[in-house]
Protein backbone atom coordinates (compact mmCIF):
# COMPACT_ATOMS: atom_id res chain seq x y z
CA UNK A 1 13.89 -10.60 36.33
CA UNK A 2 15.50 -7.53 36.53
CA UNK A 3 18.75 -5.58 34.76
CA UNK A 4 20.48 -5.97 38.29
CA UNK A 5 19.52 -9.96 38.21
CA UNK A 6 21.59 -9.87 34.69
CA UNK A 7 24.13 -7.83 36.50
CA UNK A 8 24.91 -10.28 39.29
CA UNK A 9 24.98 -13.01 36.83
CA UNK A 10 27.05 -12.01 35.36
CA UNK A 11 29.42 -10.13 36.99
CA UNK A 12 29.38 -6.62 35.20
CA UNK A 13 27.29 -3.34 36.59
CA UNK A 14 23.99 -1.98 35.66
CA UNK A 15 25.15 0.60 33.72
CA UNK A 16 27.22 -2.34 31.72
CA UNK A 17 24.18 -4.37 31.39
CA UNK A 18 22.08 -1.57 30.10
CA UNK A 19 25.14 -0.65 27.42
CA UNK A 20 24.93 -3.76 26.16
CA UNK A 21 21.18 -5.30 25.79
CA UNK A 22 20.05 -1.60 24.18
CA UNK A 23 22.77 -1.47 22.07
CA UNK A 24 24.02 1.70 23.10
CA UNK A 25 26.81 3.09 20.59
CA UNK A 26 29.94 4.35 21.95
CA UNK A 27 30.27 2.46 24.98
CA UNK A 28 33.53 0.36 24.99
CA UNK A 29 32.85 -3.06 26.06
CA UNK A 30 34.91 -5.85 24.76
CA UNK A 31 32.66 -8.62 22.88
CA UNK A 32 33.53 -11.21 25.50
CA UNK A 33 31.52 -9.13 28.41
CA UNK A 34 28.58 -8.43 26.12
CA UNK A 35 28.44 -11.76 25.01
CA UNK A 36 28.12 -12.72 29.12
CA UNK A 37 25.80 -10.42 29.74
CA UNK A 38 23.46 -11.40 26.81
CA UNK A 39 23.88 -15.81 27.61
CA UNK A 40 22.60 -13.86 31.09
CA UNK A 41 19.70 -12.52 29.84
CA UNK A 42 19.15 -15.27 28.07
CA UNK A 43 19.30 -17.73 30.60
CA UNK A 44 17.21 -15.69 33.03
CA UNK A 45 14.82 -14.85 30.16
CA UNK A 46 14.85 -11.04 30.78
CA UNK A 47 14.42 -8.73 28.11
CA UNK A 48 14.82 -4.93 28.12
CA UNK A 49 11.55 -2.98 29.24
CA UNK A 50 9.77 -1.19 26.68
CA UNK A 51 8.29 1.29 29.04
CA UNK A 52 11.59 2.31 30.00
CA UNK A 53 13.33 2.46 26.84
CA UNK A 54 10.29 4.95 26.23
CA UNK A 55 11.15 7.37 28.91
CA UNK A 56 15.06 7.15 28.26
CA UNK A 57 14.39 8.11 24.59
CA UNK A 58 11.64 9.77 24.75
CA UNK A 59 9.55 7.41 21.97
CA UNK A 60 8.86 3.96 21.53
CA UNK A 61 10.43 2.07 18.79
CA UNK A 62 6.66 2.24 16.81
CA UNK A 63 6.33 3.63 12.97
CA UNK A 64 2.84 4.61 12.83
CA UNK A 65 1.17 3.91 9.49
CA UNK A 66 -1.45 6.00 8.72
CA UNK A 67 -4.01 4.58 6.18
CA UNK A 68 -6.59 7.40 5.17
CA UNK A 69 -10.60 5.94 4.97
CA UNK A 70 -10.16 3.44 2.20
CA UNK A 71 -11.46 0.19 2.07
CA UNK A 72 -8.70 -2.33 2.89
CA UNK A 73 -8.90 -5.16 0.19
CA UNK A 74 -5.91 -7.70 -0.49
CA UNK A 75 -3.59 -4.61 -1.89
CA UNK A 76 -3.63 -2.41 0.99
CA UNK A 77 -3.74 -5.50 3.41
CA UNK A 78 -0.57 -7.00 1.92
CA UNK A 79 1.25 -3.71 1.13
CA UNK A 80 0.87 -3.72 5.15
CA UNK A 81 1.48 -6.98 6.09
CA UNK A 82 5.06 -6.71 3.88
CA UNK A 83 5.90 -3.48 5.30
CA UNK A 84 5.24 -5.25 8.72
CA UNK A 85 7.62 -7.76 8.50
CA UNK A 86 10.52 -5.53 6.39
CA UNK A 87 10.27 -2.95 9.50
CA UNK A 88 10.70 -5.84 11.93
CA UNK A 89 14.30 -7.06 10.63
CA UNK A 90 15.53 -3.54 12.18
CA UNK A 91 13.44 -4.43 15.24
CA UNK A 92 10.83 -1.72 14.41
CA UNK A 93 6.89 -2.48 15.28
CA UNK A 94 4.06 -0.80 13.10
CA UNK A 95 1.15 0.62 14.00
CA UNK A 96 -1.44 0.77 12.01
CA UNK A 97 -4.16 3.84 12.10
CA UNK A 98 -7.09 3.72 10.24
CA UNK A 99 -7.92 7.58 10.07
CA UNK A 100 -12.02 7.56 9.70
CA UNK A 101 -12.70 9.83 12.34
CA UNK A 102 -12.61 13.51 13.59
CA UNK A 103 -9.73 13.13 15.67
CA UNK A 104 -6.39 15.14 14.83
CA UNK A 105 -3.25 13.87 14.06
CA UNK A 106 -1.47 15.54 16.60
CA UNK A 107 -3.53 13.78 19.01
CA UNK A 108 -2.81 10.70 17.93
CA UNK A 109 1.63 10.75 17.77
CA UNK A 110 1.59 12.31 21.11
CA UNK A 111 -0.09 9.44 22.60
CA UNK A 112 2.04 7.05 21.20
CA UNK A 113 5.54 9.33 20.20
CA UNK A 114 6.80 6.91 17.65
CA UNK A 115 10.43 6.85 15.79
CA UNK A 116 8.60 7.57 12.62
CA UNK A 117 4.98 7.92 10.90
CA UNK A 118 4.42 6.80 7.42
CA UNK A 119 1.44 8.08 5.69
CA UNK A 120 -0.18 6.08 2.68
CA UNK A 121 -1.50 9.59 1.38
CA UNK A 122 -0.20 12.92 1.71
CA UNK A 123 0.11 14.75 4.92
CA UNK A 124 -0.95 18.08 5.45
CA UNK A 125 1.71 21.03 5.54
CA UNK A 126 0.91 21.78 9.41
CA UNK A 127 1.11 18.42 10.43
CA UNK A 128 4.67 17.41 8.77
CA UNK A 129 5.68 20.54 10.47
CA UNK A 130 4.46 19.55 13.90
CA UNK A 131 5.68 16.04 13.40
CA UNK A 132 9.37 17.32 12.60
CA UNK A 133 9.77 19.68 15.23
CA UNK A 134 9.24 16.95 17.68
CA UNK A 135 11.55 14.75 16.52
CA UNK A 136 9.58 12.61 14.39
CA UNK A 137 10.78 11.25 11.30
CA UNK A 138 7.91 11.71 8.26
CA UNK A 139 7.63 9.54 5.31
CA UNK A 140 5.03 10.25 3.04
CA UNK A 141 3.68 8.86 -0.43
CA UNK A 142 1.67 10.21 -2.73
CA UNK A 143 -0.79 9.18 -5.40
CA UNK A 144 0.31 10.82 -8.69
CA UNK A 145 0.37 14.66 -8.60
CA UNK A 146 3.26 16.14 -6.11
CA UNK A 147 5.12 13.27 -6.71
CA UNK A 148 8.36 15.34 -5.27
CA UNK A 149 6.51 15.65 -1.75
CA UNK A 150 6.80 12.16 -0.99
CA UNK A 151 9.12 8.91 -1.19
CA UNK A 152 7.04 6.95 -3.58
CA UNK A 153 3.98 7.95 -6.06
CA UNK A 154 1.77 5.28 -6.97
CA UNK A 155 0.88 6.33 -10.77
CA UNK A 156 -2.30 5.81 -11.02
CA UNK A 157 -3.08 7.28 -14.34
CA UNK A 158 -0.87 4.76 -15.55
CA UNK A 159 -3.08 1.90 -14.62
CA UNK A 160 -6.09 3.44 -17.00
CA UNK A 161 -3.71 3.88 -19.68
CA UNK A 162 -2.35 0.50 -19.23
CA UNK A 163 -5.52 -0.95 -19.16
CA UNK A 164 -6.42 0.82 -22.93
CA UNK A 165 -3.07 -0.13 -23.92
CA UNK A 166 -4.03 -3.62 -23.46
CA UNK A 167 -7.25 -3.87 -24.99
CA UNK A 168 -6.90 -1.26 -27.77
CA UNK A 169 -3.70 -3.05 -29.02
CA UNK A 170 -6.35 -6.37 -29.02
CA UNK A 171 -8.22 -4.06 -31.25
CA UNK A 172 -11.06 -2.97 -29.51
CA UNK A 173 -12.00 1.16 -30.62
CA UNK A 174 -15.36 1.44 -28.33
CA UNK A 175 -14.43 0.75 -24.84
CA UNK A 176 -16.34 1.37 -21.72
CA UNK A 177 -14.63 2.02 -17.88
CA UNK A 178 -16.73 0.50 -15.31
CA UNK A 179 -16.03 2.59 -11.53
CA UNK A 180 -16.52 1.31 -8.05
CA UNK A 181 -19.58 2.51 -6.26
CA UNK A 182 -17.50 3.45 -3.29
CA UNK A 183 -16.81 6.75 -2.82
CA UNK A 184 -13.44 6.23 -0.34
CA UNK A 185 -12.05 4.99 -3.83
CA UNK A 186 -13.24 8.30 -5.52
CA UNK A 187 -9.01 9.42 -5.71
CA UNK A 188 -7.97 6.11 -7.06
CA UNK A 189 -10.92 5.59 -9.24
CA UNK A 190 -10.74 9.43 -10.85
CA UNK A 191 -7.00 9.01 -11.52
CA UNK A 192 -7.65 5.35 -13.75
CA UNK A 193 -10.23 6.96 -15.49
CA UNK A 194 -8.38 9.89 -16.58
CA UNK A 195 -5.30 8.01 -17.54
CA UNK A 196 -7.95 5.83 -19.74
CA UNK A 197 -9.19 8.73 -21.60
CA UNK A 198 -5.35 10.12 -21.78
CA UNK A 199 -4.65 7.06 -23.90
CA UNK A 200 -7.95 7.55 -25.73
CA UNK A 201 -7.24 11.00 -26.66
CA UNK A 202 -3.54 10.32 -27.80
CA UNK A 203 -4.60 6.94 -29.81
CA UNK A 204 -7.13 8.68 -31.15
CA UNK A 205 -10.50 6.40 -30.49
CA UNK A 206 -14.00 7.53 -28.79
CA UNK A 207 -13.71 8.47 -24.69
CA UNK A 208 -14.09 5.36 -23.10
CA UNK A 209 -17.95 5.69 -21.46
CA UNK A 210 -18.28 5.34 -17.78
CA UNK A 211 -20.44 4.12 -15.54
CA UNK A 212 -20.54 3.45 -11.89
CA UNK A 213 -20.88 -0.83 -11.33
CA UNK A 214 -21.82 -1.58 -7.90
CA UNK A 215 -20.72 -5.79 -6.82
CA UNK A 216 -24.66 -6.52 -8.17
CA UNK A 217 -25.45 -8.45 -11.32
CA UNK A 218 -28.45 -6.78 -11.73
CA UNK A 219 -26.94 -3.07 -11.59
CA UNK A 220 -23.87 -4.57 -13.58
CA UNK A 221 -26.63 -5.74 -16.23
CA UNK A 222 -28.05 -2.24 -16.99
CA UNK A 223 -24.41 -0.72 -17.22
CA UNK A 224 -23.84 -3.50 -19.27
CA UNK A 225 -26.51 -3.04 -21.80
CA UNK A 226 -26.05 0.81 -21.95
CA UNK A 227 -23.09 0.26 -23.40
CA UNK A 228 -23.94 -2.47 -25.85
CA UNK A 229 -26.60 0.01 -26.70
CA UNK A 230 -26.41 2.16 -30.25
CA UNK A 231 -24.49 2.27 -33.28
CA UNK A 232 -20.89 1.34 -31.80
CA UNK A 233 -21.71 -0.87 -28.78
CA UNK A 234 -18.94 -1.38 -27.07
CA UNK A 235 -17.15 -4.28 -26.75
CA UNK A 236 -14.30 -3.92 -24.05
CA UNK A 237 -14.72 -3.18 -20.36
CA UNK A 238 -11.75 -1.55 -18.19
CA UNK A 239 -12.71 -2.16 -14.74
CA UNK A 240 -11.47 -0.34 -11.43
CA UNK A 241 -10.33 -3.28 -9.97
CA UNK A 242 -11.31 -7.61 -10.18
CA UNK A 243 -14.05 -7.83 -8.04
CA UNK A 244 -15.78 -4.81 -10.31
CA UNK A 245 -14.25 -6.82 -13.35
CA UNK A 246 -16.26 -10.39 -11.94
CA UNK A 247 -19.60 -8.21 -11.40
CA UNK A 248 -19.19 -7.27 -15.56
CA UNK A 249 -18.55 -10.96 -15.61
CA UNK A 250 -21.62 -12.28 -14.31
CA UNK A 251 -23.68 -9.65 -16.32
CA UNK A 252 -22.13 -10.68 -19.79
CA UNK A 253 -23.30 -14.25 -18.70
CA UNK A 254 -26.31 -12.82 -17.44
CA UNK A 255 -27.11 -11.29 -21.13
CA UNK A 256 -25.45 -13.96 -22.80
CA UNK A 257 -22.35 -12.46 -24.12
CA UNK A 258 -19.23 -14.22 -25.13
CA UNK A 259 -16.26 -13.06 -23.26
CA UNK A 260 -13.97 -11.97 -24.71
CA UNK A 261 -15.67 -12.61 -28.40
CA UNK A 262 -18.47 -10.15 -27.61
CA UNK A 263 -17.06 -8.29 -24.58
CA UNK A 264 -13.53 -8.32 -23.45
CA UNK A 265 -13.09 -7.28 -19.33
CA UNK A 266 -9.94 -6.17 -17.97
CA UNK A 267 -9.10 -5.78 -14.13
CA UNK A 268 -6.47 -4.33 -11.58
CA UNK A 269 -5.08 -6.19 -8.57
CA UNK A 270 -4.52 -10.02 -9.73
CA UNK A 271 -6.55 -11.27 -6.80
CA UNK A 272 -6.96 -14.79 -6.54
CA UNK A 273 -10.67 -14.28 -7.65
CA UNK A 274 -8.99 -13.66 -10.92
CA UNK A 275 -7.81 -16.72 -11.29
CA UNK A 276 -10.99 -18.41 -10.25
CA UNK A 277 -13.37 -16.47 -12.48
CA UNK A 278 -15.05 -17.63 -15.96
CA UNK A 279 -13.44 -17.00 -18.02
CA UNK A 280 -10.54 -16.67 -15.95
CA UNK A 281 -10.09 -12.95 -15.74
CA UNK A 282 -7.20 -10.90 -17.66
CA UNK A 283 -5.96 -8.30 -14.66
CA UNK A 284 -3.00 -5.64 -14.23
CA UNK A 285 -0.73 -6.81 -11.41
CA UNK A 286 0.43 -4.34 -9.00
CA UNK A 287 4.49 -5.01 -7.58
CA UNK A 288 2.91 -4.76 -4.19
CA UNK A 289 5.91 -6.56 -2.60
CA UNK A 290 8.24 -3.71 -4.57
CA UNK A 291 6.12 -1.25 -3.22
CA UNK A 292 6.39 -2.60 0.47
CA UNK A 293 10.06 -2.87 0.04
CA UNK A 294 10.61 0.40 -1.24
CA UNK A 295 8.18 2.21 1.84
CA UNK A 296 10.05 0.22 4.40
CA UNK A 297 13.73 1.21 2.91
CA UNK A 298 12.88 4.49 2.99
CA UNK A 299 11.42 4.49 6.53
CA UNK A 300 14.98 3.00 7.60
CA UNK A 301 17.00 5.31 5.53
CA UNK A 302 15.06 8.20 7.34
CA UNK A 303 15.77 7.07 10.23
CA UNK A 304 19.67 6.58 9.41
CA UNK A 305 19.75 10.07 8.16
CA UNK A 306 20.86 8.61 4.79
CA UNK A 307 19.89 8.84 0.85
CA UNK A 308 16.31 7.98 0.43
CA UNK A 309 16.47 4.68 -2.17
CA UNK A 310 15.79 4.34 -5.73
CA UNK A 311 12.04 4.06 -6.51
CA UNK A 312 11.42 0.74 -8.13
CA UNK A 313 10.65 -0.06 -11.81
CA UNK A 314 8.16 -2.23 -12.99
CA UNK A 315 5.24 -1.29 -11.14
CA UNK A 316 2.48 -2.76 -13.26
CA UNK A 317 2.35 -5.09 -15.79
CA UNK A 318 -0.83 -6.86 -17.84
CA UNK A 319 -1.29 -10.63 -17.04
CA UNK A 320 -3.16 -12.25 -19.73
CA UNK A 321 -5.92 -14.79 -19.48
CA UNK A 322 -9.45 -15.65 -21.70
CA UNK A 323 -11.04 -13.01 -20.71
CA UNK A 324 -9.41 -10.38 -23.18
């Protein structure tokens, strides 16, 4: 089916037809005629071709996301899978681009000349300057530093000082911070840990000791027992995220600690592994819907050329279980 099919049935032009099913503004056509012309297109089953809305405007109606080389666990996969379906109420599709290679960025939005790109970590200067002067609209987020040169900034030093928060307030003095052994999560993983030994410093208690735990009960056994090790063992464990929190888990089991009694552990992300664990695992939960919410509202207000929207509050927040 065709835009001339729709335009025989009924009974308007072309031109009409194409006013009407791409929603062109300006054109004055009563509601009556574009409600024919749309029970036409219905009833044929045509649909407006993407292809040539492309050449017409000279872009697609894509957002390309571009996620940086991180791993994607269940934060980054629903922060995208929200964002998805926000982005579609306004008809908008999202690409996704994993960036793990060599390849420029340049090469990659001239390809596929989308309405917007997103990027889940700062852009570089040249490229934002690129992407603008071909008409692309450029919403970028941050981690914590330059929080001005994006529209959100995940605060990531908050999370380690949340975490001490939590267990220093349980009165624990000697904690430990147990890191990922991956190193795409060296950004995330250096921000905790310095917002841990912020809240250290300013509460006045020992720097919290850290060690790399890789997702091995062995290797989370030696950490383990380093830190139990000396005259102030320590007896609470800040972990990078749940699944490093379960591997501290299994090696307080292993080495037959009490949690929390002899050990308290404390994760980030409230998977549903948390739930599940024994003890059942005390975590920081991330507003991961807020955060979705927040990217896609700005993508849309970018795109409407109006204010970018409030950032959200309540970003983090401890839920408590036995393990802490």
């Amino acid at each position: 089916m065709t835009s001339a099919d729709v335009a025989r049935a009924s009974g308007v032009s072309r031109t009409t037809v194409s006013y009407v099913l791409n929603g062109t503004a300006g054109a004055k056509i009563s509601e009556a005629t574009r409600e024919r012309v749309r029970e036409a297109a219905r009833s044929l089953g045509y649909s407006p071709s993407a292809a040539a809305r492309t050449l017409r405007r000279g872009r697609n109606d894509i957002v390309l996301c571009v996620l940086p080389d991180w791993p994607v666990g269940p934060i980054i996969d629903t922060l995208l899978d929200d964002l998805a379906t926000a982005l579609a109420g306004r008809g908008l599709t999202i690409l996704v681009h994993h960036d793990r290679g060599p390849e420029p960025l340049a090469e990659l939005w001239r390809q596929v000349t989308p309405l917007a790109v997103v990027g889940l970590s700062r852009f570089d200067d040249d490229d934002v300057r690129a992407m603008v002067q071909a008409g692309i609209k450029v919403v970028g987020t941050t981690l914590d530093e330059d929080a001005d040169r994006g529209v959100f900034a995940v605060p990531q030093t908050q999370i380690g000082r949340l975490q001490v928060t939590h267990l220093a307030d349980r009165g624990h003095t000697h904690l430990a911070y147990a890191a990922p052994d991956d190193p795409r999560l060296a950004a995330f993983t250096d921000r905790r840990v310095a917002g841990a030994r912020l809240e250290c410093a300013e509460r006045g208690l020992p720097e919290p000791q850290v060690a790399t735990v890789p997702l091995d009960v062995d290797a989370a056994v030696a950490a383990l027992r380093a830190w139990r090790t000396g005259p102030h063992p320590v007896t609470a464990v800040a972990a990078y995220n749940d699944d490093v929190a379960i591997a501290v888990l299994a090696a307080a089991r292993a080495e037959g600690l009490r949690v929390p009694d002899d050990v308290a552990v404390l994760g980030v992300d409230d998977t549903p592994a948390a739930r599940l664990a024994a003890p059942p695992l005390s975590t920081v939960w991330q507003a991961v819907d807020a955060q979705a919410a927040h990217l896609a509202a700005s993508v849309v207000a970018t795109l409407d050329g109006t204010a970018l929207p409030a950032r959200p509050d309540d970003l983090f927040h401890v839920v408590t279980r036995a393990s802490t």
